[in-house]
PDB file of N, CA and C in Angstrom:
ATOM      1  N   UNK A   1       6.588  30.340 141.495  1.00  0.00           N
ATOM      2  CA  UNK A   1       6.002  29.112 140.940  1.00  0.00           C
ATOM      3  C   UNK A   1       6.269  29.026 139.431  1.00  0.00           C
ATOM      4  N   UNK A   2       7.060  28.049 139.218  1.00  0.00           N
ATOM      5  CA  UNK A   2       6.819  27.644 137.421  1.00  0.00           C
ATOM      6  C   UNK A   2       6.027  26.457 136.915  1.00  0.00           C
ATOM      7  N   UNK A   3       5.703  26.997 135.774  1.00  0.00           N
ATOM      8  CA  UNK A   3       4.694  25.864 134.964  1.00  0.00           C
ATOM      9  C   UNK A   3       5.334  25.507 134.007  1.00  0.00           C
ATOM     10  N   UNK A   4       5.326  24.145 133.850  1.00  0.00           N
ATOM     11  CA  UNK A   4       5.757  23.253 133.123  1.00  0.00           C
ATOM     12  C   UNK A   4       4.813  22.494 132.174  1.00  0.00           C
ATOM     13  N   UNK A   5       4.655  22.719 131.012  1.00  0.00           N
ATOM     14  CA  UNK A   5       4.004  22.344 129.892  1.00  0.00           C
ATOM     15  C   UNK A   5       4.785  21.794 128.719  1.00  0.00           C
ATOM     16  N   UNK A   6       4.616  20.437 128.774  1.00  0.00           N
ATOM     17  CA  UNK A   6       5.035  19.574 127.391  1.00  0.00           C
ATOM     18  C   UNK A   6       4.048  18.583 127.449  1.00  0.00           C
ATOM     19  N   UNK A   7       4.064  18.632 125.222  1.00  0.00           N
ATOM     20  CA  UNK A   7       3.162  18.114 124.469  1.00  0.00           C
ATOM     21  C   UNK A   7       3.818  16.860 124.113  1.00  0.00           C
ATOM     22  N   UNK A   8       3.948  15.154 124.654  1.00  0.00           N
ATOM     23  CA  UNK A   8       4.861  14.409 123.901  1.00  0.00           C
ATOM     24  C   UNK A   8       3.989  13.727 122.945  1.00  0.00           C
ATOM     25  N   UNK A   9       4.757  13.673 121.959  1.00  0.00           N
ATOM     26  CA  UNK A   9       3.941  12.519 120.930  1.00  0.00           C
ATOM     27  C   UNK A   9       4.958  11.131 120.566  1.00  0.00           C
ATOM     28  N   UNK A  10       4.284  10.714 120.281  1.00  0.00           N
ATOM     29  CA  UNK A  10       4.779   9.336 119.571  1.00  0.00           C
ATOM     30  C   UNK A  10       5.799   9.316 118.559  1.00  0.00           C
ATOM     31  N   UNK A  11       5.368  10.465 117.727  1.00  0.00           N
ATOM     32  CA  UNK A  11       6.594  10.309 116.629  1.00  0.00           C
ATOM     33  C   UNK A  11       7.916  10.439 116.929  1.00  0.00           C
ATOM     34  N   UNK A  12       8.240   9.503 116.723  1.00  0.00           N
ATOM     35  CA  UNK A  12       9.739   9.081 116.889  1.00  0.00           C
ATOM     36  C   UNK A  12      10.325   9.524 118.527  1.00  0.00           C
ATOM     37  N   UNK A  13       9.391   9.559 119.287  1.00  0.00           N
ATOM     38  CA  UNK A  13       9.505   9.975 120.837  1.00  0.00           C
ATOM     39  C   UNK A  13      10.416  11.360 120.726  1.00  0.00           C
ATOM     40  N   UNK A  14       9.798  11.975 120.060  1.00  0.00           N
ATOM     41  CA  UNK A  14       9.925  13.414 120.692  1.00  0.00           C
ATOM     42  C   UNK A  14       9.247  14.711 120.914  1.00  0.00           C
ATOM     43  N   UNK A  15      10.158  14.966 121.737  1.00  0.00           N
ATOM     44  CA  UNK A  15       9.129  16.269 122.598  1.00  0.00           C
ATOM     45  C   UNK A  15       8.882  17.658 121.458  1.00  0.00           C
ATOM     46  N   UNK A  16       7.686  17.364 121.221  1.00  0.00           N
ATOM     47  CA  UNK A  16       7.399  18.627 120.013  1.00  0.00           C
ATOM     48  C   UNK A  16       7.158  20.335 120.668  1.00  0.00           C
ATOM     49  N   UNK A  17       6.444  20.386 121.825  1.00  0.00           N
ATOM     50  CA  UNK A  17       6.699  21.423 123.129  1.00  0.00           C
ATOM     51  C   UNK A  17       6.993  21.673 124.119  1.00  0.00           C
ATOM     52  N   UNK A  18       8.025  22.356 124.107  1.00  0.00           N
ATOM     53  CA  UNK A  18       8.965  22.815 125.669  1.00  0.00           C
ATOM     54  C   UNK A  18       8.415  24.159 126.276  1.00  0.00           C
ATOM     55  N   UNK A  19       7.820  24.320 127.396  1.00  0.00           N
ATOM     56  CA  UNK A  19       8.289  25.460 127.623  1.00  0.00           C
ATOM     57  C   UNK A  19       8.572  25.728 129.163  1.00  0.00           C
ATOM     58  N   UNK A  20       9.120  26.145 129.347  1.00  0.00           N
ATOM     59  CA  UNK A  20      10.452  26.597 130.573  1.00  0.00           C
ATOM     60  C   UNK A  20      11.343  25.787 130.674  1.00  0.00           C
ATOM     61  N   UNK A  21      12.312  25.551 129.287  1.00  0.00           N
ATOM     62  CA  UNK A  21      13.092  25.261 128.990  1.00  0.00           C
ATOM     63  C   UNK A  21      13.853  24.820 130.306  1.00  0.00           C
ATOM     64  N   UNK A  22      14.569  26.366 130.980  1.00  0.00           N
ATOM     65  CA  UNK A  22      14.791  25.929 131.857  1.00  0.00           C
ATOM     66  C   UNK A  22      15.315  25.016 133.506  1.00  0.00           C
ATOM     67  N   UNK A  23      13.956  24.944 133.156  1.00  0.00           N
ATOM     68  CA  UNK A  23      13.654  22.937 133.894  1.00  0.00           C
ATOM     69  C   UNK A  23      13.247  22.221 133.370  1.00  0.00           C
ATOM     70  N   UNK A  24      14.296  21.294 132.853  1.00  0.00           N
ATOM     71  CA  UNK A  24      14.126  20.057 132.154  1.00  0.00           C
ATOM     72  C   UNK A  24      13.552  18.803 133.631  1.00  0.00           C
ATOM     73  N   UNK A  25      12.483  18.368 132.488  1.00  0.00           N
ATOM     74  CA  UNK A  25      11.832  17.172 133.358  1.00  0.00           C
ATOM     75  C   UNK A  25      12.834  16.158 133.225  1.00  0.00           C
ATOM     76  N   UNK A  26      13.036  15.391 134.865  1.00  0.00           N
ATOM     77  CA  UNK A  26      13.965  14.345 134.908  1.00  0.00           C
ATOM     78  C   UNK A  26      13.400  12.840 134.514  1.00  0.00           C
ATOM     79  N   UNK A  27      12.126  13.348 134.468  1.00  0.00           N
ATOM     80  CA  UNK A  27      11.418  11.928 134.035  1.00  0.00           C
ATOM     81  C   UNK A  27      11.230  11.606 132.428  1.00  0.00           C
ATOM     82  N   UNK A  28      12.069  12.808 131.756  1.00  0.00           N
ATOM     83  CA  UNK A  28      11.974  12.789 130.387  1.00  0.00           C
ATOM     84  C   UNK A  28      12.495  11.104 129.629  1.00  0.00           C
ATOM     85  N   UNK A  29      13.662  10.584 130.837  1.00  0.00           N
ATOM     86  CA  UNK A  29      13.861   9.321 130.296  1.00  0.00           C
ATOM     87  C   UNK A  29      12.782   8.216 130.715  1.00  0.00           C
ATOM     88  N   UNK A  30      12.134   8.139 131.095  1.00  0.00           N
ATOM     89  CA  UNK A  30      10.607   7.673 131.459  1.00  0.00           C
ATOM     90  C   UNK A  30       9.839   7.885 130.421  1.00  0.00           C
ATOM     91  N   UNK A  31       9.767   9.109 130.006  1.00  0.00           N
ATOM     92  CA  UNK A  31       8.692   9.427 129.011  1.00  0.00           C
ATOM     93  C   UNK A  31       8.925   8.682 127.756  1.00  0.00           C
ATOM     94  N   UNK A  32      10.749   8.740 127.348  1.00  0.00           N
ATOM     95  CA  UNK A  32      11.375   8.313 126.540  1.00  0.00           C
ATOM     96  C   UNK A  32      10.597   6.641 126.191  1.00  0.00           C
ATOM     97  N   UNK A  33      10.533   5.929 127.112  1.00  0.00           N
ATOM     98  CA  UNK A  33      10.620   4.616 127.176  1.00  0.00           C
ATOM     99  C   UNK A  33       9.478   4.654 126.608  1.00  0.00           C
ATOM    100  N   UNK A  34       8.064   4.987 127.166  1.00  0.00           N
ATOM    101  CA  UNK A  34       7.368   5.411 126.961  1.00  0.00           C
ATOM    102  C   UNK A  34       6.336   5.168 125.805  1.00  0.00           C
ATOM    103  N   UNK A  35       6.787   6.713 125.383  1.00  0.00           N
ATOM    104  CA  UNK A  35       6.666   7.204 123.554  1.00  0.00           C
ATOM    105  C   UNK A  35       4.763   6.887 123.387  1.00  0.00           C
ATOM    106  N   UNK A  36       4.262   7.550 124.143  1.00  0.00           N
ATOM    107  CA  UNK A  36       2.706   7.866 123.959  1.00  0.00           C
ATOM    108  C   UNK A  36       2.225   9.028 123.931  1.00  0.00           C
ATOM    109  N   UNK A  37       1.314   9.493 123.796  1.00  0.00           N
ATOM    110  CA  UNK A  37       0.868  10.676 123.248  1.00  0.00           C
ATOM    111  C   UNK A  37       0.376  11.575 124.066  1.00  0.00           C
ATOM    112  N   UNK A  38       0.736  12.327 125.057  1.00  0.00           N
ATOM    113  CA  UNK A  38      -0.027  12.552 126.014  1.00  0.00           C
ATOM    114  C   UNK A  38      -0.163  14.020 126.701  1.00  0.00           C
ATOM    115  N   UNK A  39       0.124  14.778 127.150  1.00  0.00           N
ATOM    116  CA  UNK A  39       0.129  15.794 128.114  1.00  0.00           C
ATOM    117  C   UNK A  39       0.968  16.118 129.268  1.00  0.00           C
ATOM    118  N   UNK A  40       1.981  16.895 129.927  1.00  0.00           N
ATOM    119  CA  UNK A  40       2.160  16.456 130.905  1.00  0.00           C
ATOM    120  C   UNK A  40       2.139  17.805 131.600  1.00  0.00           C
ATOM    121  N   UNK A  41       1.496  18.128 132.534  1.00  0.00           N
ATOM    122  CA  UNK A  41       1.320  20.015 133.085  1.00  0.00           C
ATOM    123  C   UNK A  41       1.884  19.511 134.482  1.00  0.00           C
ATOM    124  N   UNK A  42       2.948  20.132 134.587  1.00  0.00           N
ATOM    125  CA  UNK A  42       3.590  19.915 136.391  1.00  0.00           C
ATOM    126  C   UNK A  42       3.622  21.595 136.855  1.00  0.00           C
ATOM    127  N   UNK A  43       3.801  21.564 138.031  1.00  0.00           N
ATOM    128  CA  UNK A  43       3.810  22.714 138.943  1.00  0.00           C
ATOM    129  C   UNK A  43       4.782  22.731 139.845  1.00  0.00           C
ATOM    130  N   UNK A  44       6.124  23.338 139.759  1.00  0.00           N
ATOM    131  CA  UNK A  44       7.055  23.195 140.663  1.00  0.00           C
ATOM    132  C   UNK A  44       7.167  24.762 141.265  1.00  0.00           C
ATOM    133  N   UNK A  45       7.438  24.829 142.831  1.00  0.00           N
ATOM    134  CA  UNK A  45       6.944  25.498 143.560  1.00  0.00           C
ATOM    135  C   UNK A  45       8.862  25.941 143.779  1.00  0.00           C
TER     136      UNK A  45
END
């Protein structure tokens, strides 16, 4: 099981914490559009 933890913020839409590099989230261009401040904790099995 990996955990997936990124912090996005607003500024200038980018991702200020990665970690398990890894696996990049495919919804990062989603997030992109986005550009709010938020949390995102996934669990890929």
């Amino acid at each position: 099981m990996l955990l997936l933890f990124i912090e996005y913020y607003d500024n200038n839409c980018l991702i200020q914490k990665v970690k398990n590099i890894s696996i990049y989230l495919e919804n990062n261009v989603l997030l992109h559009k986005i550009c709010k401040r938020y949390e995102i904790s996934k669990r890929i099995i």
